[in-house]
C-alpha atoms as a PDB file:
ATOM      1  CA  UNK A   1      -5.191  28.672   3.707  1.00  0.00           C
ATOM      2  CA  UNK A   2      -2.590  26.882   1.416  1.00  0.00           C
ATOM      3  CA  UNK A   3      -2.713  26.899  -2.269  1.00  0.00           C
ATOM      4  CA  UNK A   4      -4.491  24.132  -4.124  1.00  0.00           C
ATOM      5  CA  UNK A   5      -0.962  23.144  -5.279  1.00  0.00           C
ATOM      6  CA  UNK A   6       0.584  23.118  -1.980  1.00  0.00           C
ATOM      7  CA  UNK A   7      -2.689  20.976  -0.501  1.00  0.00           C
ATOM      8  CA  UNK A   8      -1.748  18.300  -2.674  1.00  0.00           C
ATOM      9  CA  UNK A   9       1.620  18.262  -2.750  1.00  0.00           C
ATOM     10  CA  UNK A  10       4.278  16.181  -0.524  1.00  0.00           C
ATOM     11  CA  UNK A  11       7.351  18.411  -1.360  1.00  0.00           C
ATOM     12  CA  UNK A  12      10.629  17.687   1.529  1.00  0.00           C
ATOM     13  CA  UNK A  13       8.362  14.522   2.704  1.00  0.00           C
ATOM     14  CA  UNK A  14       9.764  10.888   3.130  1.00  0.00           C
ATOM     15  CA  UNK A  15       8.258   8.116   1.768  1.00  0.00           C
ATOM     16  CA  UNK A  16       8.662   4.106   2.619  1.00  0.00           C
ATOM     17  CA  UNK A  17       6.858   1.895   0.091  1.00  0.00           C
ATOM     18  CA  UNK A  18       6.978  -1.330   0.590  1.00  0.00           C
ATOM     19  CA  UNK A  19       6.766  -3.831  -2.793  1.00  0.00           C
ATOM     20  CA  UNK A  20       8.341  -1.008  -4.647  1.00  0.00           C
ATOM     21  CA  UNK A  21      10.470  -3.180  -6.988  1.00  0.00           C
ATOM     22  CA  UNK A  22       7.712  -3.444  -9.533  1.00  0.00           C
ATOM     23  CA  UNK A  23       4.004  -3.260 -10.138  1.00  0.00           C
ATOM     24  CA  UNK A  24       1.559  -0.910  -8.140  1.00  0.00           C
ATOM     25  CA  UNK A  25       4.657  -0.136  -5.452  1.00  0.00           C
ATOM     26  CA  UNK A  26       6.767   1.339  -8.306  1.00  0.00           C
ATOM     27  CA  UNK A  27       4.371   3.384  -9.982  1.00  0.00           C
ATOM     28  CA  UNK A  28       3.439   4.973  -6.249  1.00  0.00           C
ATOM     29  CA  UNK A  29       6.942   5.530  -6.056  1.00  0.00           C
ATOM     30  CA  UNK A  30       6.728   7.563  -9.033  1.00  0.00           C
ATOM     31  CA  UNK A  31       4.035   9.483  -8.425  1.00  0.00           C
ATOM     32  CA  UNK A  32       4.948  10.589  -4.863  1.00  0.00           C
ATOM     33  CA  UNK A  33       8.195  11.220  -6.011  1.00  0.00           C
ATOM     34  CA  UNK A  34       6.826  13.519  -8.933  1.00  0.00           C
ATOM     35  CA  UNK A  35       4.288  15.367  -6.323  1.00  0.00           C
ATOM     36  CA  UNK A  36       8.169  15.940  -4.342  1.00  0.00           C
ATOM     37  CA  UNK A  37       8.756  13.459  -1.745  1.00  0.00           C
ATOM     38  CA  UNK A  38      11.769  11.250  -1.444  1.00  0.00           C
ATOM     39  CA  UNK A  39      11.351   7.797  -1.619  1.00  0.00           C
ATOM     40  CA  UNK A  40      12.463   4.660   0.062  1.00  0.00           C
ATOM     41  CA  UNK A  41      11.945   1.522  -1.650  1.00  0.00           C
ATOM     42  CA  UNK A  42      11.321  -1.989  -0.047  1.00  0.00           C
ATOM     43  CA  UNK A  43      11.321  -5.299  -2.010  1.00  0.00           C
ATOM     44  CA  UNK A  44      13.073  -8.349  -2.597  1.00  0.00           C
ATOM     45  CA  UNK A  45      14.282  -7.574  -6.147  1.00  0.00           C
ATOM     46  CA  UNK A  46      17.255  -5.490  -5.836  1.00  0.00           C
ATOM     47  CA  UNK A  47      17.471  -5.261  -9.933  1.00  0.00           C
ATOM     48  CA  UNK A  48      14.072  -4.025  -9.721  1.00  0.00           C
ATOM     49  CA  UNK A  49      14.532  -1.559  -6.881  1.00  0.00           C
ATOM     50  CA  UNK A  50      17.408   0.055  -9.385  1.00  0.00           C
ATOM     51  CA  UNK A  51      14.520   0.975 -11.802  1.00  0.00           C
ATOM     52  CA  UNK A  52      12.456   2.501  -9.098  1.00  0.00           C
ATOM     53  CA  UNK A  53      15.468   3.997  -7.642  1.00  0.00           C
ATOM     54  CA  UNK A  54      16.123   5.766 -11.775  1.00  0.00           C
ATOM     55  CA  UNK A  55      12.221   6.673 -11.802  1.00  0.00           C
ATOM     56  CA  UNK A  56      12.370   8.629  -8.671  1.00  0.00           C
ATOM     57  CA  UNK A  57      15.621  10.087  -9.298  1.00  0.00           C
ATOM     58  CA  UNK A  58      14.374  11.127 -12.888  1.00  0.00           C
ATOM     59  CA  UNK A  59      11.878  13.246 -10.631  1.00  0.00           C
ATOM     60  CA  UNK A  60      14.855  15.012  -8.836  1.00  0.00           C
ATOM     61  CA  UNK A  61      13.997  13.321  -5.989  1.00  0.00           C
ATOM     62  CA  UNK A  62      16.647  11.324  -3.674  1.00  0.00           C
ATOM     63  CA  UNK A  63      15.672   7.244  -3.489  1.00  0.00           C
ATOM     64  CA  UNK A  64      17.335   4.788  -0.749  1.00  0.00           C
ATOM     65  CA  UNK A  65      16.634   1.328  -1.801  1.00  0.00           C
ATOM     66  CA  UNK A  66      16.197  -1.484   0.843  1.00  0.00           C
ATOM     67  CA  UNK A  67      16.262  -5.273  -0.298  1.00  0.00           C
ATOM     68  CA  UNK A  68      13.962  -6.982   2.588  1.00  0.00           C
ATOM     69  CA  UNK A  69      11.785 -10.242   3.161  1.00  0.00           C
ATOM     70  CA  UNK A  70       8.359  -8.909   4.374  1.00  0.00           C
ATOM     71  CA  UNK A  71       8.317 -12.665   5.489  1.00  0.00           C
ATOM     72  CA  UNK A  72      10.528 -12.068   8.654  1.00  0.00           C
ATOM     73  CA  UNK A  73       9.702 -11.136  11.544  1.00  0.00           C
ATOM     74  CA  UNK A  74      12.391  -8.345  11.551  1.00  0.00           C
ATOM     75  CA  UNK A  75      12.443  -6.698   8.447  1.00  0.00           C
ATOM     76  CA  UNK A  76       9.994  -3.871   9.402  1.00  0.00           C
ATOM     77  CA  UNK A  77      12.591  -2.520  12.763  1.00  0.00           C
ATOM     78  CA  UNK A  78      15.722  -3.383  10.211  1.00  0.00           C
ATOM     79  CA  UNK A  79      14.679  -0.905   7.498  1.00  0.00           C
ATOM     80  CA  UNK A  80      12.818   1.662   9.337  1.00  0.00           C
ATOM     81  CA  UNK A  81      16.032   1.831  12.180  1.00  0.00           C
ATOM     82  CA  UNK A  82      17.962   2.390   8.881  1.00  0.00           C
ATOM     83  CA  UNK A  83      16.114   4.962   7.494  1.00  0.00           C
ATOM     84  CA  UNK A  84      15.876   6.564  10.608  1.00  0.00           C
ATOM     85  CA  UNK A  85      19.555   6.857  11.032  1.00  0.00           C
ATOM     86  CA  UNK A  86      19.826   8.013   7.494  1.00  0.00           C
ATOM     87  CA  UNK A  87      17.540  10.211   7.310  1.00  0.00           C
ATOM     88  CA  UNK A  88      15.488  11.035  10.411  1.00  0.00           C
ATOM     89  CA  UNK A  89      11.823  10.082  10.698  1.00  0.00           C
ATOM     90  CA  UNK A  90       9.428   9.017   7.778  1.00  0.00           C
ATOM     91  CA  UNK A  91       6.535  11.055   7.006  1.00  0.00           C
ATOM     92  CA  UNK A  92       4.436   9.053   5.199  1.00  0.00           C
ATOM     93  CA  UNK A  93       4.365   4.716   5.152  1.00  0.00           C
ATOM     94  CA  UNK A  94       2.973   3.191   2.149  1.00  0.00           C
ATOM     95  CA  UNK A  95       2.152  -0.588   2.976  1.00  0.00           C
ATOM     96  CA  UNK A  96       1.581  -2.000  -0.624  1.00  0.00           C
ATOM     97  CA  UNK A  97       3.461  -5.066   0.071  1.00  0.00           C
ATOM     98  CA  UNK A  98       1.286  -8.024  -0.698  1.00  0.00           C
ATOM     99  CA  UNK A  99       0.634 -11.892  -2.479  1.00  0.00           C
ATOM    100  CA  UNK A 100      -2.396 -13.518  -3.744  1.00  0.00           C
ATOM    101  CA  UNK A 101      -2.232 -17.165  -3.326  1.00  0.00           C
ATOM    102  CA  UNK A 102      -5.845 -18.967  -4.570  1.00  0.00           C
ATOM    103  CA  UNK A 103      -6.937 -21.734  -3.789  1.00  0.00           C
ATOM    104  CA  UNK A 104     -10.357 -23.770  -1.848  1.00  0.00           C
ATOM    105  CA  UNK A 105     -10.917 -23.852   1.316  1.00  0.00           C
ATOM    106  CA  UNK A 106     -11.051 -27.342   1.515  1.00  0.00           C
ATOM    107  CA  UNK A 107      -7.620 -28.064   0.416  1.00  0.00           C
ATOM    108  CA  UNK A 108      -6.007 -24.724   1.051  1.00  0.00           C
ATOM    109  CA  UNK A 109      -2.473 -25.256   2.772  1.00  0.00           C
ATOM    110  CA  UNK A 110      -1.856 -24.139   5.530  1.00  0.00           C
ATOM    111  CA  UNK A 111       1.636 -22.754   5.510  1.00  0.00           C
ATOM    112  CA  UNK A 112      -0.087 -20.472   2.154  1.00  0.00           C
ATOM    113  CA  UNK A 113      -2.643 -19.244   4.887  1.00  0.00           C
ATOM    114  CA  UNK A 114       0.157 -18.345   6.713  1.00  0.00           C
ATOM    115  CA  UNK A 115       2.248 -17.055   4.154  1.00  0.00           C
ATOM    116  CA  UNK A 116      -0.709 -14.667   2.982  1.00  0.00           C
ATOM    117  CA  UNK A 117      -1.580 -13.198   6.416  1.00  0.00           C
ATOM    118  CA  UNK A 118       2.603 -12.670   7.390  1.00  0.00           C
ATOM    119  CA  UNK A 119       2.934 -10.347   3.747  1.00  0.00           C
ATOM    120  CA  UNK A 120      -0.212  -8.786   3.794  1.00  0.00           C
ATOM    121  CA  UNK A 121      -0.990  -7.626   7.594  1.00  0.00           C
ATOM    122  CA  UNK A 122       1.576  -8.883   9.877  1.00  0.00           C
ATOM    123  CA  UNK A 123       4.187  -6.791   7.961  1.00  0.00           C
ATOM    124  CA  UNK A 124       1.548  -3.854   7.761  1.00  0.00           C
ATOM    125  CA  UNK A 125       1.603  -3.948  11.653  1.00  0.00           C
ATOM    126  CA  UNK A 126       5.017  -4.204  12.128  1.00  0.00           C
ATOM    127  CA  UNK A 127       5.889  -1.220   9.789  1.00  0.00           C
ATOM    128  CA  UNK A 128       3.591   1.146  10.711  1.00  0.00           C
ATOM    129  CA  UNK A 129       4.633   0.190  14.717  1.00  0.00           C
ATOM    130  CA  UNK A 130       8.251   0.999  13.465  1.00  0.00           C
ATOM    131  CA  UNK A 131       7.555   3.858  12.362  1.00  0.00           C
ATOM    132  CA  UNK A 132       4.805   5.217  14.601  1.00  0.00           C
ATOM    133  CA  UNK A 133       7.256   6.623  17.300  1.00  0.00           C
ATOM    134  CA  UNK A 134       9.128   8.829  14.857  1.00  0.00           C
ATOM    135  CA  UNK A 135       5.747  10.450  13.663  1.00  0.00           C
ATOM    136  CA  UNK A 136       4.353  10.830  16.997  1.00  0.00           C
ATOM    137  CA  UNK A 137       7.398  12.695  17.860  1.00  0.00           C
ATOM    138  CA  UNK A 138       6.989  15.128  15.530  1.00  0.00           C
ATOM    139  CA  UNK A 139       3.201  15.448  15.507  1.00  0.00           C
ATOM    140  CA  UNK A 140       2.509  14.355  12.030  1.00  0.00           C
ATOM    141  CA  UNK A 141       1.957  11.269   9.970  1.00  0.00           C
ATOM    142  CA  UNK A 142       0.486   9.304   6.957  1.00  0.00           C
ATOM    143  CA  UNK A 143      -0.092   5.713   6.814  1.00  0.00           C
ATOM    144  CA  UNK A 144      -1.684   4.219   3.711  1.00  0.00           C
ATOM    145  CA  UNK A 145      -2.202   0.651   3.801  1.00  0.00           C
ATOM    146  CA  UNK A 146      -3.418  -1.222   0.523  1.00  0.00           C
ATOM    147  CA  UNK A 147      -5.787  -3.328   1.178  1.00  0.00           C
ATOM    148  CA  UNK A 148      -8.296  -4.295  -1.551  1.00  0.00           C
ATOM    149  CA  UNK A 149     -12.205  -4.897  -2.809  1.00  0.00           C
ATOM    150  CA  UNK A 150     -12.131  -8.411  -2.005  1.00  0.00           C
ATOM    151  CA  UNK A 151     -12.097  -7.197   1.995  1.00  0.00           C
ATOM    152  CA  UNK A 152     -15.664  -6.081   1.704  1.00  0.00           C
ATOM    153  CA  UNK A 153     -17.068  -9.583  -0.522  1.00  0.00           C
ATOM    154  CA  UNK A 154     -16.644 -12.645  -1.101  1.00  0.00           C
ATOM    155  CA  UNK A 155     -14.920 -14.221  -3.849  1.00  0.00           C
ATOM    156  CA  UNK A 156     -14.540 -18.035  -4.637  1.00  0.00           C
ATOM    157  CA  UNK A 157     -11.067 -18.915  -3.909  1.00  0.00           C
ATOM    158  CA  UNK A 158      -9.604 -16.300  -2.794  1.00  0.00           C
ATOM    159  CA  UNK A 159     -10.648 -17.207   1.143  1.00  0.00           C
ATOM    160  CA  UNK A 160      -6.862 -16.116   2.478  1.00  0.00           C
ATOM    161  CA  UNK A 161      -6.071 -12.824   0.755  1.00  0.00           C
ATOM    162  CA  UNK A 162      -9.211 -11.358   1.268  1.00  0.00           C
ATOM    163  CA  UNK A 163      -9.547 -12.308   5.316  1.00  0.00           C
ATOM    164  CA  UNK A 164      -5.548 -10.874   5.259  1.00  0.00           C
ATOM    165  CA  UNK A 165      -7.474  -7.807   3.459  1.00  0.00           C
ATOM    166  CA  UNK A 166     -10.080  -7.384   6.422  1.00  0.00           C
ATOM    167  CA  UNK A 167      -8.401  -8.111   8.756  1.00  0.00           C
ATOM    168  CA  UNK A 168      -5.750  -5.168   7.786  1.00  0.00           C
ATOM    169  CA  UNK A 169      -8.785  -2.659   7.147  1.00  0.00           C
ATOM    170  CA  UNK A 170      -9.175  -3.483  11.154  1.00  0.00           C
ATOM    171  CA  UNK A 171      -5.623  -2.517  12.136  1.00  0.00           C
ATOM    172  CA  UNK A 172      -6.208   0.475  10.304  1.00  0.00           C
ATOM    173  CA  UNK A 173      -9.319   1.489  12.299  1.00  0.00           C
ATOM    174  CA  UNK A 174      -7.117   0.613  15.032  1.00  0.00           C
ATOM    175  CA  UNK A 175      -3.808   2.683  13.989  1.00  0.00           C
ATOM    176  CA  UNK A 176      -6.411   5.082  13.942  1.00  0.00           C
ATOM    177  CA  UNK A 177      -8.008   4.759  17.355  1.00  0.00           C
ATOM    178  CA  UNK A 178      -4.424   5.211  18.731  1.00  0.00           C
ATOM    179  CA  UNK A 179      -2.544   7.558  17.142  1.00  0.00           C
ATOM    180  CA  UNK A 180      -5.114   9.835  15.682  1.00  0.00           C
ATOM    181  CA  UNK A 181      -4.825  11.980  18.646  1.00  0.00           C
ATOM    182  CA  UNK A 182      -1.002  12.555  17.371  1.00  0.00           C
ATOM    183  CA  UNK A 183      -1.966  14.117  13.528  1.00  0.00           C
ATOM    184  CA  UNK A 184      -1.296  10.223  12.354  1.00  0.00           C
ATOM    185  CA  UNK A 185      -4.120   9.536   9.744  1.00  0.00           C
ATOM    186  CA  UNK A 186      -4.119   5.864   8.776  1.00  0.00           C
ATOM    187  CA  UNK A 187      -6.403   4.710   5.604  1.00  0.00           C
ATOM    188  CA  UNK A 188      -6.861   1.592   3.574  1.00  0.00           C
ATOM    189  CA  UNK A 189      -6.998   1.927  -0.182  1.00  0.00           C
ATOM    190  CA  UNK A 190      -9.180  -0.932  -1.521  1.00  0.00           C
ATOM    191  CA  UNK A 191      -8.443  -1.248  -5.382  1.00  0.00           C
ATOM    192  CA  UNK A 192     -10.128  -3.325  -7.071  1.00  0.00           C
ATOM    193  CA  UNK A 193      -8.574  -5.783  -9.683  1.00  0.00           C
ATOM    194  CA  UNK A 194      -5.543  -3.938 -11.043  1.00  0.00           C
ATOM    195  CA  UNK A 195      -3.458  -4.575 -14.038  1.00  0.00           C
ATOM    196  CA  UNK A 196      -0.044  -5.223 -12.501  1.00  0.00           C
ATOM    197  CA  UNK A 197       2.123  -8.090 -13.260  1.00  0.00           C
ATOM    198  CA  UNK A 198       0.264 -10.141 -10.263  1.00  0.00           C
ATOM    199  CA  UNK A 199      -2.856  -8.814 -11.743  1.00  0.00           C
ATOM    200  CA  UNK A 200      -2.576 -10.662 -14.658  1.00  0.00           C
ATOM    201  CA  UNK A 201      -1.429 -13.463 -13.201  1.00  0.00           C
ATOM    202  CA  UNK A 202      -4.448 -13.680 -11.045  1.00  0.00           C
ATOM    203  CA  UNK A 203      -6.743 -12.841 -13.608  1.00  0.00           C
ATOM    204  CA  UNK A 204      -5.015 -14.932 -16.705  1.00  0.00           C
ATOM    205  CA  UNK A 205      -8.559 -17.073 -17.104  1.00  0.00           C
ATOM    206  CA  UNK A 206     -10.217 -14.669 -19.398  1.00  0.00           C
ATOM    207  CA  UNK A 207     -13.998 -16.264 -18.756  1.00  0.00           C
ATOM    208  CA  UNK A 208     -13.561 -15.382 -14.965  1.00  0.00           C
ATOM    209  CA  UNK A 209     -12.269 -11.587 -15.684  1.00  0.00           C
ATOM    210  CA  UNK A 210     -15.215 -11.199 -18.319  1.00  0.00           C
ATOM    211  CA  UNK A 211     -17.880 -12.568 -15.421  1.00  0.00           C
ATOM    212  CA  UNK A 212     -15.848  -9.690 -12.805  1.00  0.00           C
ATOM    213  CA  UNK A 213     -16.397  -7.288 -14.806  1.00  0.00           C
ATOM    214  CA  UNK A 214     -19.597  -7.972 -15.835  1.00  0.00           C
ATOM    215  CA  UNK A 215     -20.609  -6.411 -11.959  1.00  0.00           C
ATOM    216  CA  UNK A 216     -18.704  -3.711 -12.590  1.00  0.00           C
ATOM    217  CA  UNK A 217     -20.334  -0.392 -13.300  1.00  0.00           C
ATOM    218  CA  UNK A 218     -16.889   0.649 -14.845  1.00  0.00           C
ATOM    219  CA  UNK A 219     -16.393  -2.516 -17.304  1.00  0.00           C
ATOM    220  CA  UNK A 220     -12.659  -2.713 -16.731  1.00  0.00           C
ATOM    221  CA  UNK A 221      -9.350  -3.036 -14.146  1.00  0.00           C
ATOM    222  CA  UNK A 222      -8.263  -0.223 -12.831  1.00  0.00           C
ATOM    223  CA  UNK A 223      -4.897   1.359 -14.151  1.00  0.00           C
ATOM    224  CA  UNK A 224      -1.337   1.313 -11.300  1.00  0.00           C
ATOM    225  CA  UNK A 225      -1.814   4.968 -11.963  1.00  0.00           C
ATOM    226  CA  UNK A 226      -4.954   5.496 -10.999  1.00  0.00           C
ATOM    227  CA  UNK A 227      -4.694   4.018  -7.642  1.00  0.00           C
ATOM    228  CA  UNK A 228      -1.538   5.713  -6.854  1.00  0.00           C
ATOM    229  CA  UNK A 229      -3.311   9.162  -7.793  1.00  0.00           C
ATOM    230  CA  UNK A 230      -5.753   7.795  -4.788  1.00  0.00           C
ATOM    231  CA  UNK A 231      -2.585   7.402  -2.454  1.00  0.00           C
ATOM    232  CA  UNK A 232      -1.232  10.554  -3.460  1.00  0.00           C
ATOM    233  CA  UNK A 233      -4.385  12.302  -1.756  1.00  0.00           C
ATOM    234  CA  UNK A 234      -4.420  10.261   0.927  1.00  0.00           C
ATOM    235  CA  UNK A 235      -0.549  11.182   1.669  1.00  0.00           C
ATOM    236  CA  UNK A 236      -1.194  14.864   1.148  1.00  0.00           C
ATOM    237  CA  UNK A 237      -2.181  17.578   3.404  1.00  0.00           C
ATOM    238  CA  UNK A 238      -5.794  17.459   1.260  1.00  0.00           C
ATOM    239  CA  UNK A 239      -6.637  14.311   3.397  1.00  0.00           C
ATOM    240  CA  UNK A 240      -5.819  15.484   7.307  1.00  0.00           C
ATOM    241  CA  UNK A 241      -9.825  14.636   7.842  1.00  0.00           C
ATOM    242  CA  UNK A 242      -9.766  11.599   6.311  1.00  0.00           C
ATOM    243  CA  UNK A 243      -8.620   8.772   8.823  1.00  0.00           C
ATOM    244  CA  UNK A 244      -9.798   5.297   8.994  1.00  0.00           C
ATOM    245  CA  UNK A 245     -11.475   4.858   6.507  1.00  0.00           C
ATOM    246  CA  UNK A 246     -11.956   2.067   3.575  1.00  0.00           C
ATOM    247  CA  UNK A 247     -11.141   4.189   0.263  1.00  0.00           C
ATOM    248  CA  UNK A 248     -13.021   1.793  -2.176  1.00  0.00           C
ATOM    249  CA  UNK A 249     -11.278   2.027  -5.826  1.00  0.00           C
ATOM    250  CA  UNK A 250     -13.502  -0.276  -7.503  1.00  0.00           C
ATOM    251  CA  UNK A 251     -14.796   1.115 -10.177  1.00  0.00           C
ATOM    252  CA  UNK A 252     -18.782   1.072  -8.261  1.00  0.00           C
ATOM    253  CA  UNK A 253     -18.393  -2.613  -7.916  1.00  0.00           C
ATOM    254  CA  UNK A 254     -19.129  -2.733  -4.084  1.00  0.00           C
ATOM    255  CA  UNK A 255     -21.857   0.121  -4.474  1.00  0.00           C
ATOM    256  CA  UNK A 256     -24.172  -2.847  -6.188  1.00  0.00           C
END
């Protein structure tokens, strides 16, 4: 049996996180990195993606940075035929990629509807199919997909992110139902509210954060750094029984 150290740990592993510029995607970025894998970074910000790129580097780990528009219907076979020809197969696909556009549904627009479910599961899908052949060829796999509380509840204006957020805990039942049989574990970690830059931007009315958290066992947002610790797990060896599941981060706020 392998060490408790060597269970958790993603040493001479590849890692593609999407979103990475910033946020929750960069401080994955740093923890995988730390627990030894060697990152590449997806986003749109290619000043950001230099910060990632010093964080992981400051862990001694190597970091290929990728400027991409999760919008188009290409970027997912662009980067990952890259990567592959860089550096061979990835091991473990972080989709963290995502927006959170509010809004009724009376009035909600259409092209944000559409917008929301292209970021948040069509890109999902089209990643993880990119990459899917490389890990089935070698027999191994992780795909995390970050997903979030709101795909298990309903919350007032928020009608488009959190179908995009069911709908992608779906695909990853399905990811599962296909490639399980190939080592590939696929899992959705659902934080809950999380105190990003687009956290606080959703959250910026402080009556409706002090009402959230008021059905919150926990009282608070999660940390970046406590979800990634979740992802961490879920890209390690620890988790080869865990596949297709919902990994609720949510402080007990869907246990009520």
């Amino acid at each position: 049996m392998r060490s408790l150290p060597e269970r958790f740990s993603v040493v001479g592993k590849k890692a593609l996180v999407t979103g990475a510029s910033r946020g929750l995607g960069q401080t994955i970025s740093d923890v995988l990195s730390a627990a030894g894998a060697d990152i590449v970074a997806v986003g749109r910000d290619v000043a950001a993606l230099e910060e990632t790129r010093k964080i992981v580097e400051n862990n001694g780990r190597k970091c290929m940075t990728i400027a991409a528009d999760l919008r188009a219907v290409d970027a997912g076979e662009k980067v990952v035929a890259q990567v592959t020809a860089e550096w061979g197969a990835i091991d473990i696909l972080v989709n963290n990629a995502g927006i959170c556009i509010s809004g009724s549904l009376l009035d909600f627009p259409v092209d944000d509807w559409d917008a929301s479910f292209n970021v948040n599961l069509r890109a999902a899908f089209l990643f993880a199919r990119a990459v899917a052949p490389g890990m089935i060829a070698q027999k191994s796999g992780k795909i995390i997909n970050l997903s979030s509380q709101i795909s298990n509840f309903a919350m007032p204006d928020h009608s488009a992110y959190g179908a995009s957020k069911a709908a992608l805990n779906a695909l990853t039942k399905s990811m599962t139902a296909e490639w399980g049989a190939h080592n590939i574990q696929a899992n959705a970690a659902c934080p809950t509210a999380v105190w990003t830059s687009m956290g606080a931007e959703v959250w910026s009315d402080e009556a409706a954060l002090k009402k959230f958290l008021g059905n919150m066992p926990a009282g608070r947002v999660a940390q970046p750094l406590e979800v990634a610790d979740v992802v961490l797990f879920l890209a390690s060896a620890a988790s080869d029984m865990v596949n297709g599941q919902d990994v609720f981060v949510d402080g007990g706020y869907t246990a009520l």
